[in-house]
C-alpha atoms as a PDB file:
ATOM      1  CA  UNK A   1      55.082 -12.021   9.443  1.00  0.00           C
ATOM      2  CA  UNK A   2      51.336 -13.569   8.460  1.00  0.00           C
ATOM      3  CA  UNK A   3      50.634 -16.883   8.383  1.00  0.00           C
ATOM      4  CA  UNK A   4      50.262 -19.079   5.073  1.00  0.00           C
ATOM      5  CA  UNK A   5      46.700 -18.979   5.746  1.00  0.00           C
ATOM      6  CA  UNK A   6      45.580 -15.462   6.891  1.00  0.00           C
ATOM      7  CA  UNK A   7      47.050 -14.518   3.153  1.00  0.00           C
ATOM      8  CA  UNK A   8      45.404 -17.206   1.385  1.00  0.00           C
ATOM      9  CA  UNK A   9      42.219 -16.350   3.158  1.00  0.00           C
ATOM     10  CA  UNK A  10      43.141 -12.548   2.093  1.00  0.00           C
ATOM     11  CA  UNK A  11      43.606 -13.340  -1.154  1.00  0.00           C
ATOM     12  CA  UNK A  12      40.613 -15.590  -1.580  1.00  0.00           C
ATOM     13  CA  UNK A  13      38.583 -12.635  -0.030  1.00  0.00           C
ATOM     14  CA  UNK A  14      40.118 -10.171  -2.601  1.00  0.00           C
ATOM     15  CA  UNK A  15      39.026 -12.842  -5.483  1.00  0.00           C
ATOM     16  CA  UNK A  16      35.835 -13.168  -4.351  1.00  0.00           C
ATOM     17  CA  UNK A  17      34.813  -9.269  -3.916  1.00  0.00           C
ATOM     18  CA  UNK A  18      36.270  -8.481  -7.338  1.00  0.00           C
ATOM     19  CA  UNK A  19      33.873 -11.524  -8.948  1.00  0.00           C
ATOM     20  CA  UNK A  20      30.918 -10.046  -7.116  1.00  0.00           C
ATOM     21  CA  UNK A  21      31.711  -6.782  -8.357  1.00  0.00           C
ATOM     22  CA  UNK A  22      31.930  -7.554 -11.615  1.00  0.00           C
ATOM     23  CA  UNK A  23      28.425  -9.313 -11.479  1.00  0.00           C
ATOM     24  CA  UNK A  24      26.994  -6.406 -10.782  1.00  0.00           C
ATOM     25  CA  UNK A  25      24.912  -4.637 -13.333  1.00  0.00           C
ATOM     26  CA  UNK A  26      26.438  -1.311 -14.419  1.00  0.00           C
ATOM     27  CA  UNK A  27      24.757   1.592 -15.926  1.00  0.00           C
ATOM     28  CA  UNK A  28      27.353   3.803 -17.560  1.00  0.00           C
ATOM     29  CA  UNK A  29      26.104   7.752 -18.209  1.00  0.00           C
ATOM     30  CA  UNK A  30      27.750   9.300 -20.916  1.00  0.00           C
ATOM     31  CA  UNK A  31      29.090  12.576 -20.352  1.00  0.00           C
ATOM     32  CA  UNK A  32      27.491  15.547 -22.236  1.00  0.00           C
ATOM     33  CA  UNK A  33      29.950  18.922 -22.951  1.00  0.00           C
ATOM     34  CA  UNK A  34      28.473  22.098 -22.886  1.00  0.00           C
ATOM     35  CA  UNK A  35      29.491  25.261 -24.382  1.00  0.00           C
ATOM     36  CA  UNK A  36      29.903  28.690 -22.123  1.00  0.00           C
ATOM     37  CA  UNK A  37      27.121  30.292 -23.423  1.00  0.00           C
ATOM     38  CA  UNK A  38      24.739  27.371 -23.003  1.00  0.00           C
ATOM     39  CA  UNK A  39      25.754  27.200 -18.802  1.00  0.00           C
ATOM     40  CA  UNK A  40      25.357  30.967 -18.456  1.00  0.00           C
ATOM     41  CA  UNK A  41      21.535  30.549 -19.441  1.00  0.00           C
ATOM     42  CA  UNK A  42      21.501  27.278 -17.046  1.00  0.00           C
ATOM     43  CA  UNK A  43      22.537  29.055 -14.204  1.00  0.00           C
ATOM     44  CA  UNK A  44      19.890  32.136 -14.749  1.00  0.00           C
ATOM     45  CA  UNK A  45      17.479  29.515 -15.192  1.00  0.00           C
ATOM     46  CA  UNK A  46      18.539  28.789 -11.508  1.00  0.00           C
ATOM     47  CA  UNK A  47      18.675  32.032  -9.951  1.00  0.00           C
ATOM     48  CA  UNK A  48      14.696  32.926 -10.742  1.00  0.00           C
ATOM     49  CA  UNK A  49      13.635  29.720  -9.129  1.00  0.00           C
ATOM     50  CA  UNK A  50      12.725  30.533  -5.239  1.00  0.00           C
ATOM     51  CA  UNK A  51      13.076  28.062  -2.749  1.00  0.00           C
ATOM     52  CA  UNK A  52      14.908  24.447  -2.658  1.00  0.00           C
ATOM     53  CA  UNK A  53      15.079  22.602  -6.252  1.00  0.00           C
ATOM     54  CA  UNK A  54      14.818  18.921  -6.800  1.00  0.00           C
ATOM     55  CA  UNK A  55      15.481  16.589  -8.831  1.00  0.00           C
ATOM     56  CA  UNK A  56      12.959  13.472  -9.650  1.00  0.00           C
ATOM     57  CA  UNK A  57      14.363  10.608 -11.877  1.00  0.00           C
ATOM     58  CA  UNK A  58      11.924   7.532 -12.052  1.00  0.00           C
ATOM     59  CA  UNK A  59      13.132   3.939 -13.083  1.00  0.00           C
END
């Protein structure tokens, strides 16, 4: 059995990692379907590229 104060201290923890979480800014990317036809031509895109690809996104 834990002591009164190891769970308060738990709990506190718990409190204060959830606050700090939601504190933190949050960027939320919405979610774009695509149709067959449309990922068949993606990935043929793909195939005639040589090499390693990358990706680049500046902020």
């Amino acid at each position: 059995m834990l002591d009164s104060y190891i769970i308060e201290e738990l709990k506190r923890r718990e409190r204060e990692r959830l606050q700090r979480e939601r504190q933190r800014p949050t960027l939320e990317i919405p979610i774009v379907q695509r149709d067959e036809q449309e990922e068949d031509d993606r990935r043929s895109d793909r195939e005639e590229i040589p090499g390693n690809a990358v990706v680049q996104i500046d902020l």
